[in-house]
Protein backbone atom coordinates (compact mmCIF):
# COMPACT_ATOMS: atom_id res chain seq x y z
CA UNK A 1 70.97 -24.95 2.57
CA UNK A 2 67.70 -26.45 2.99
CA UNK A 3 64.46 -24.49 1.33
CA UNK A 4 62.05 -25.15 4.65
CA UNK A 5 62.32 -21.39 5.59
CA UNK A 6 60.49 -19.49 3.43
CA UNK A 7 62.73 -16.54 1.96
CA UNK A 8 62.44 -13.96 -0.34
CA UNK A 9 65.58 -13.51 -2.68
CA UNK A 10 65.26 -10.20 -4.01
CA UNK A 11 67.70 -8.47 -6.78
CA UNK A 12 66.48 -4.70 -7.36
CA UNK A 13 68.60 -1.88 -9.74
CA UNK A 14 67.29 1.50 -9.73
CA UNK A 15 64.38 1.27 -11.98
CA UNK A 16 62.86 -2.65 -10.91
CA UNK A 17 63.23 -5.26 -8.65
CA UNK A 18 63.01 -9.03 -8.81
CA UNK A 19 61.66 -10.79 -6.53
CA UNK A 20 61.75 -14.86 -6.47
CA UNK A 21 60.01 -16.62 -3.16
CA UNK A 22 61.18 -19.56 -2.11
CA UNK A 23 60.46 -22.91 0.28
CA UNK A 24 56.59 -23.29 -1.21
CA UNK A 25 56.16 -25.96 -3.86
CA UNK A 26 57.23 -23.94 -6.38
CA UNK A 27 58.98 -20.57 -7.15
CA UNK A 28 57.10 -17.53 -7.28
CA UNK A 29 58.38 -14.42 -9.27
CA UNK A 30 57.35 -11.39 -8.46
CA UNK A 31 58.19 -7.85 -9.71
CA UNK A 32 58.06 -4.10 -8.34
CA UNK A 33 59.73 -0.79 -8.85
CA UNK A 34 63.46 -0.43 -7.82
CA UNK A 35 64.40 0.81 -4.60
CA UNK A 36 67.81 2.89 -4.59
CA UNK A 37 67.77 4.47 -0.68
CA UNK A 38 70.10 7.12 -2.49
CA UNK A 39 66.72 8.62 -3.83
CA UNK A 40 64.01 6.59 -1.88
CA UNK A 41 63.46 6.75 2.00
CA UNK A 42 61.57 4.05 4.28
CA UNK A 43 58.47 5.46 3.83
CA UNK A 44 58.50 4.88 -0.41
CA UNK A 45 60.11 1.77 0.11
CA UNK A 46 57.27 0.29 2.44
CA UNK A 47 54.27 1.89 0.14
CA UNK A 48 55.55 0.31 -3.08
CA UNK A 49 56.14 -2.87 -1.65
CA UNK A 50 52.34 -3.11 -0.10
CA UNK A 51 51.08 -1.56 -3.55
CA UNK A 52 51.89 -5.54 -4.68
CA UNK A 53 48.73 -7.84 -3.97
CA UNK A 54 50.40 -10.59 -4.56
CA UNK A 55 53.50 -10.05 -1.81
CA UNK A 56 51.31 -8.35 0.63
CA UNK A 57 49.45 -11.44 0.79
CA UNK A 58 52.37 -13.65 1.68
CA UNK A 59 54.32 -10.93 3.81
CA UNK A 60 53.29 -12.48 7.27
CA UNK A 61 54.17 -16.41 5.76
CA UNK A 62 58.09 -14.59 4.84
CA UNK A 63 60.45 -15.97 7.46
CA UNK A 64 63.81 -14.26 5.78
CA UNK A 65 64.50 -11.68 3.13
CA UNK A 66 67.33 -11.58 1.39
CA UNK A 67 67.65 -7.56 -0.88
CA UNK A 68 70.74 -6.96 -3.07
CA UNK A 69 70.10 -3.10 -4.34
CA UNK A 70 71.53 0.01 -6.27
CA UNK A 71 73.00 1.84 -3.83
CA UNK A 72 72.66 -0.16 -0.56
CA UNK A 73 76.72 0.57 0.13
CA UNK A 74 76.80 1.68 3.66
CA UNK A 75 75.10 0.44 6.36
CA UNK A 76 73.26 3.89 7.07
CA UNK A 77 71.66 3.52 3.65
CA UNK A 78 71.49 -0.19 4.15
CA UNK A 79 69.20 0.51 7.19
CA UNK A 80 67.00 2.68 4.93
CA UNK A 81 66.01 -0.25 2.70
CA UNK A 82 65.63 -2.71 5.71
CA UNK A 83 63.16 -0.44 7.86
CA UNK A 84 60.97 -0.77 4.64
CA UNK A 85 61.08 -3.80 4.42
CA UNK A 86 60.92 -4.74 7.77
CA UNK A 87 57.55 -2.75 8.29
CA UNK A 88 56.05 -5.15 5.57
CA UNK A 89 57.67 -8.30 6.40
CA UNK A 90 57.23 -8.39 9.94
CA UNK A 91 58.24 -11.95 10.73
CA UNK A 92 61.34 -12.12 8.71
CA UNK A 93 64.90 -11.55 9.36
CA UNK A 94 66.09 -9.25 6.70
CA UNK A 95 69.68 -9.04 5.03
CA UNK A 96 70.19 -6.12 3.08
CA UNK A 97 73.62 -6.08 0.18
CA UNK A 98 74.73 -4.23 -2.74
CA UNK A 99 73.73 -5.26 -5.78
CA UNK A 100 76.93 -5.45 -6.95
CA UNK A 101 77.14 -8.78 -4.29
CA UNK A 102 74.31 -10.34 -6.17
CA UNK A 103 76.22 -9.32 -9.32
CA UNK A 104 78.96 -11.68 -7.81
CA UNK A 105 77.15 -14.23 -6.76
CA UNK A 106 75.18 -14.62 -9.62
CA UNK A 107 77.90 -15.13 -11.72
CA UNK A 108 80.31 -17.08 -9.73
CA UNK A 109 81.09 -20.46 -11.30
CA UNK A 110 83.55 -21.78 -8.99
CA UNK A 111 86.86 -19.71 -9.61
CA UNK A 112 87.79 -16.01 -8.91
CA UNK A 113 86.32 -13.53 -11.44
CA UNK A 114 85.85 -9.96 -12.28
CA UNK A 115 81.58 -9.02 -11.98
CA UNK A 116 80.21 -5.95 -13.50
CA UNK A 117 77.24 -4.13 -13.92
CA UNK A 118 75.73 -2.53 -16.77
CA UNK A 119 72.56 -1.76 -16.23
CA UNK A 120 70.92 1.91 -15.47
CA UNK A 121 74.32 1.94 -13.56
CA UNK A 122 77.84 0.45 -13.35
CA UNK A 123 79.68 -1.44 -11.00
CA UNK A 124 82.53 -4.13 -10.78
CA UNK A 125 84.27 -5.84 -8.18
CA UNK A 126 86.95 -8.89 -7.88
CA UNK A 127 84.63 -12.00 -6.25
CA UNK A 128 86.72 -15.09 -4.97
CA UNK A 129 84.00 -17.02 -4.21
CA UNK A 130 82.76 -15.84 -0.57
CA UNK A 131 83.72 -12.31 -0.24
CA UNK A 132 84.38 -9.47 -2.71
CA UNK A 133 88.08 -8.70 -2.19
CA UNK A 134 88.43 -5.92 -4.20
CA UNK A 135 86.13 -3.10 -5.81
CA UNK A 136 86.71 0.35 -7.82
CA UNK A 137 84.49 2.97 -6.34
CA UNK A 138 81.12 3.51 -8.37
CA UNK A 139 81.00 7.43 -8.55
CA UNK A 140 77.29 7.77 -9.43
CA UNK A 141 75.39 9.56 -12.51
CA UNK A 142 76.54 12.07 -12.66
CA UNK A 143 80.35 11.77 -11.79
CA UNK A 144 80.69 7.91 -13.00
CA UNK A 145 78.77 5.43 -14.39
CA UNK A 146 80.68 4.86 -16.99
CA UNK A 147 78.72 2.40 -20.16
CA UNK A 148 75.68 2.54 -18.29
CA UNK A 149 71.89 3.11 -19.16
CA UNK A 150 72.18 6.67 -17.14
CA UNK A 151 75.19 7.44 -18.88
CA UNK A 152 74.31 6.74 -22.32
CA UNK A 153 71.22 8.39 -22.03
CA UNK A 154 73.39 11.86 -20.71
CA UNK A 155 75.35 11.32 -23.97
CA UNK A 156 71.79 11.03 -26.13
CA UNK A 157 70.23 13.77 -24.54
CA UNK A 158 73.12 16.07 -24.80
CA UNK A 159 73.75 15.64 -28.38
CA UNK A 160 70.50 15.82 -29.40
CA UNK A 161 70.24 19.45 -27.14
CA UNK A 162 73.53 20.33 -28.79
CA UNK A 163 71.82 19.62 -32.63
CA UNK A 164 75.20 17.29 -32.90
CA UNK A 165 73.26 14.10 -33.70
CA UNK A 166 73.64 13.04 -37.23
CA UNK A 167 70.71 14.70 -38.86
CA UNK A 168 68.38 11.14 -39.44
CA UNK A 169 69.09 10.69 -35.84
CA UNK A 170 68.64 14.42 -34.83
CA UNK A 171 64.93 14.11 -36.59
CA UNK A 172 64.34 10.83 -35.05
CA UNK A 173 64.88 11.62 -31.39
CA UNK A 174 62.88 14.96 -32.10
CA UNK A 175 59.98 13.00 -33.45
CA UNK A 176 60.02 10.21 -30.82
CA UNK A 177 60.35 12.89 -27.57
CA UNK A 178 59.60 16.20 -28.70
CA UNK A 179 62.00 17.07 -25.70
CA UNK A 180 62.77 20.63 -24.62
CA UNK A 181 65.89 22.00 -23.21
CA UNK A 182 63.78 23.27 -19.79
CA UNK A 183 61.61 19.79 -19.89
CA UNK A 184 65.14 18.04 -19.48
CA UNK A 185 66.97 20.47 -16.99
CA UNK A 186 63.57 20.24 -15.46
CA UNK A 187 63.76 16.65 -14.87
CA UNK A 188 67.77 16.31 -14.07
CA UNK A 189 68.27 18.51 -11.40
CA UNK A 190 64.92 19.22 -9.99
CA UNK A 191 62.81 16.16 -9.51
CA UNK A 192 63.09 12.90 -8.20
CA UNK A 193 64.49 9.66 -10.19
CA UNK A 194 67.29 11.47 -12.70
CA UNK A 195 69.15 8.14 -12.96
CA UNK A 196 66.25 6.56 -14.34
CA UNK A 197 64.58 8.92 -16.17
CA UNK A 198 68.12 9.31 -18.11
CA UNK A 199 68.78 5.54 -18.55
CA UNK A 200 64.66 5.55 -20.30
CA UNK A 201 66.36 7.00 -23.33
CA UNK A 202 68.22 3.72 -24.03
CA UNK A 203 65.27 2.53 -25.68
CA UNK A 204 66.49 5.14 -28.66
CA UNK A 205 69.38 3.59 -28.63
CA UNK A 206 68.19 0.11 -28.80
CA UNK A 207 65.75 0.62 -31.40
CA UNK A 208 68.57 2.27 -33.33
CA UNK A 209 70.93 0.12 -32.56
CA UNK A 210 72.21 -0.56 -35.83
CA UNK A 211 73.23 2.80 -36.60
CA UNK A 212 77.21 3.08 -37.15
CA UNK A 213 76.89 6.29 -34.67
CA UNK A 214 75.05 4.66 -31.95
CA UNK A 215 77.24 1.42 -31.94
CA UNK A 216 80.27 3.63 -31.23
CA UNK A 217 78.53 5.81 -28.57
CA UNK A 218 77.89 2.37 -27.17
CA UNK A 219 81.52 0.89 -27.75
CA UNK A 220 83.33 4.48 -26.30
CA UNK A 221 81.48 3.83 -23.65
CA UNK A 222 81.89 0.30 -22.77
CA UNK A 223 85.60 0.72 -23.52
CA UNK A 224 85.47 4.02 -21.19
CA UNK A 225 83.97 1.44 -18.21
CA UNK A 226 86.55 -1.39 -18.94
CA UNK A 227 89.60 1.03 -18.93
CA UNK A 228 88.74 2.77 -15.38
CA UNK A 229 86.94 -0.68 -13.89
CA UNK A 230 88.50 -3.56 -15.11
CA UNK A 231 91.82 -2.63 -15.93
CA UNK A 232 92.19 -1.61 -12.55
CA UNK A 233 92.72 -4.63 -11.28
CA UNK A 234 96.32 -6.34 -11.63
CA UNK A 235 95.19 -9.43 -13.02
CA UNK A 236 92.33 -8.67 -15.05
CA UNK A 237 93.80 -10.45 -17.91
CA UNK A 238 94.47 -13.48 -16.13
CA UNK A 239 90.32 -14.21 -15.28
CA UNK A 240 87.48 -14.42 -16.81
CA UNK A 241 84.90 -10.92 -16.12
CA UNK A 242 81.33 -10.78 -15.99
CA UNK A 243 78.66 -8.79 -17.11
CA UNK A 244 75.26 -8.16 -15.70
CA UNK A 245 72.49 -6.32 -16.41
CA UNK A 246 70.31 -5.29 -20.35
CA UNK A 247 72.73 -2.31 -21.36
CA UNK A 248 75.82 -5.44 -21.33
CA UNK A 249 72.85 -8.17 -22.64
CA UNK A 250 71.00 -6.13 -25.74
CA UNK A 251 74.47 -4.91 -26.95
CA UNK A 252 76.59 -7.66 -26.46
CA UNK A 253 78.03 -7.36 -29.50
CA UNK A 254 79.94 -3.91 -29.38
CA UNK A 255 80.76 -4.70 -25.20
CA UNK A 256 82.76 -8.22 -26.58
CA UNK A 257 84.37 -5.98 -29.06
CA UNK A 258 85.93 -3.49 -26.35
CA UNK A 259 86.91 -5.94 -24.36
CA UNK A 260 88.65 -7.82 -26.98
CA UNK A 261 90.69 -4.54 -27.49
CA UNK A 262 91.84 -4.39 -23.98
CA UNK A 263 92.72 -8.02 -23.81
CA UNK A 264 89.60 -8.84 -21.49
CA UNK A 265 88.21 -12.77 -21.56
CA UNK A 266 84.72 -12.10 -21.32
CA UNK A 267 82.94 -15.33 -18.97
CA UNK A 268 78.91 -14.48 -18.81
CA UNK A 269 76.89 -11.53 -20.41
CA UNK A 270 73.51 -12.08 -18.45
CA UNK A 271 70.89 -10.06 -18.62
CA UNK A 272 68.52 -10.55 -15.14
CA UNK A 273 71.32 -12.08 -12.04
CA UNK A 274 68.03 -12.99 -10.07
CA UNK A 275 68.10 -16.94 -11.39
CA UNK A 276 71.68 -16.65 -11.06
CA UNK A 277 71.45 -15.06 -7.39
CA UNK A 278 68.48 -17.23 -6.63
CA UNK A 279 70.93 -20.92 -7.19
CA UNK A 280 73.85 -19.22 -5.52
CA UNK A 281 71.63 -19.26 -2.61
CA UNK A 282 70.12 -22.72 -3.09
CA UNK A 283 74.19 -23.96 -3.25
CA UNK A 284 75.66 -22.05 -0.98
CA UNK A 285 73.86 -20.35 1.40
């Protein structure tokens, strides 16, 4: 497709969004919170994106924007995201997907393949090149969400509050957070953003990521996410399966490891599908 329009190709998870502007004389990255219209309405949406200098200045020049987000699964929450958009980019048609789409796209190399997600979420889906054929429901933080940021931090944060942390571990988190049982319960179920603000305590895990107790956590995890995902479909082990997203990227390592147990060819680990997403478009759209 040619690059005259001017389009905005936009890939956004929970807790950030790329954005990458194309059909000027040279690509322009840009970079805001996430927008998930499970927790943020119009309203949010539109504020966040004007709090940006540099894409308020160009929204009149957009002539299309293209939005793959967490959570944008239905077309009533689709329509959440694209009002928001659409109050800021007033000259552009807008396309709103799931981020799981740009997940696929990103990836896609030609043949049929298994996509994931790992990032504060999870997510897979069978791609065949122009449509996702076939996808295992994504049940959320708090009922799925299996080997992602979200979920890992749950597990942290619940040892830790249960004292069941090995004890150099136990003293670590204390020293890092100084959490409190009511500070957590506090931020869960009563204010806004739980996904995220559970999926911040990966950077424990990271930083600790050598620690024989932490890389099991993280394999249980991704091997918990493989068995209900992947090895749903009926010829996972006949494909190669992607992974998006910095959970998958910054422990490669222990996710190659459970999938070699399961009999899973891994293709890409990538962390950031928005260069990915961006030539899909360039090819193919």
């Amino acid at each position: 497709m040619s690059e005259q329009k001017i389009r905005l190709i936009v890939d956004s998870g929970s807790t950030k969004s790329d954005w990458v502007l194309l059909g000027m004389p040279t690509k322009e990255l840009y970079q805001t919170k996430g927008f998930n219209p499970v927790f943020h309405d119009s309203e949010y949406i539109s504020r966040e994106i004007r709090s940006n200098e540099a894409l308020s200045a160009i929204s009149e020049s957009v002539e299309e924007v293209f939005f793959y987000g967490a959570g944008c699964s239905s077309k009533e929450r689709n329509a959440i995201v694209e009002k928001g958009l659409s109050s800021v980019f007033e000259n552009a048609k807008i396309s709103v997907d799931h981020d799981l789409t740009a997940c696929a796209f990103a990836t896609f190399e030609g043949e049929r393949t298994i996509s994931c997600i790992l990032g504060t979420g999870s997510n897979s889906c069978l791609f065949d090149g122009e449509r996702i054929t076939q996808a295992v429901p994504s049940l959320g933080y708090i009922l799925g969400d299996e080997g992602g940021g979200a979920y890992f931090g749950k597990e942290l944060l619940a040892q830790f509050l249960y004292g069941r942390l090995p004890e150099d571990l136990q003293n670590s988190f204390q020293e890092k957070y100084a959490v409190s049982k009511e500070e957590v319960i506090s931020k869960v179920y009563k204010e806004a953003n739980p996904n995220s603000y559970l999926a911040t305590y990966m950077e424990f895990a990271v930083k600790n990521a050598s620690h024989p107790y932490i890389r099991e956590i993280i394999y249980q995890g991704f091997r918990k996410f493989n068995e209900i995902h992947v090895c749903s479909y009926a010829d996972y082990r006949d494909v190669n399966v992607n992974y998006v997203g910095s959970i998958a990227y910054l422990f490669s390592e222990e996710l190659k490891r459970a999938c070699s147990d399961l009999g899973i060819t891994v293709g890409k680990i990538i962390q950031k599908p928005i260069q990915g997403l961006v030539q899909y478009h360039q090819k193919y759209r």
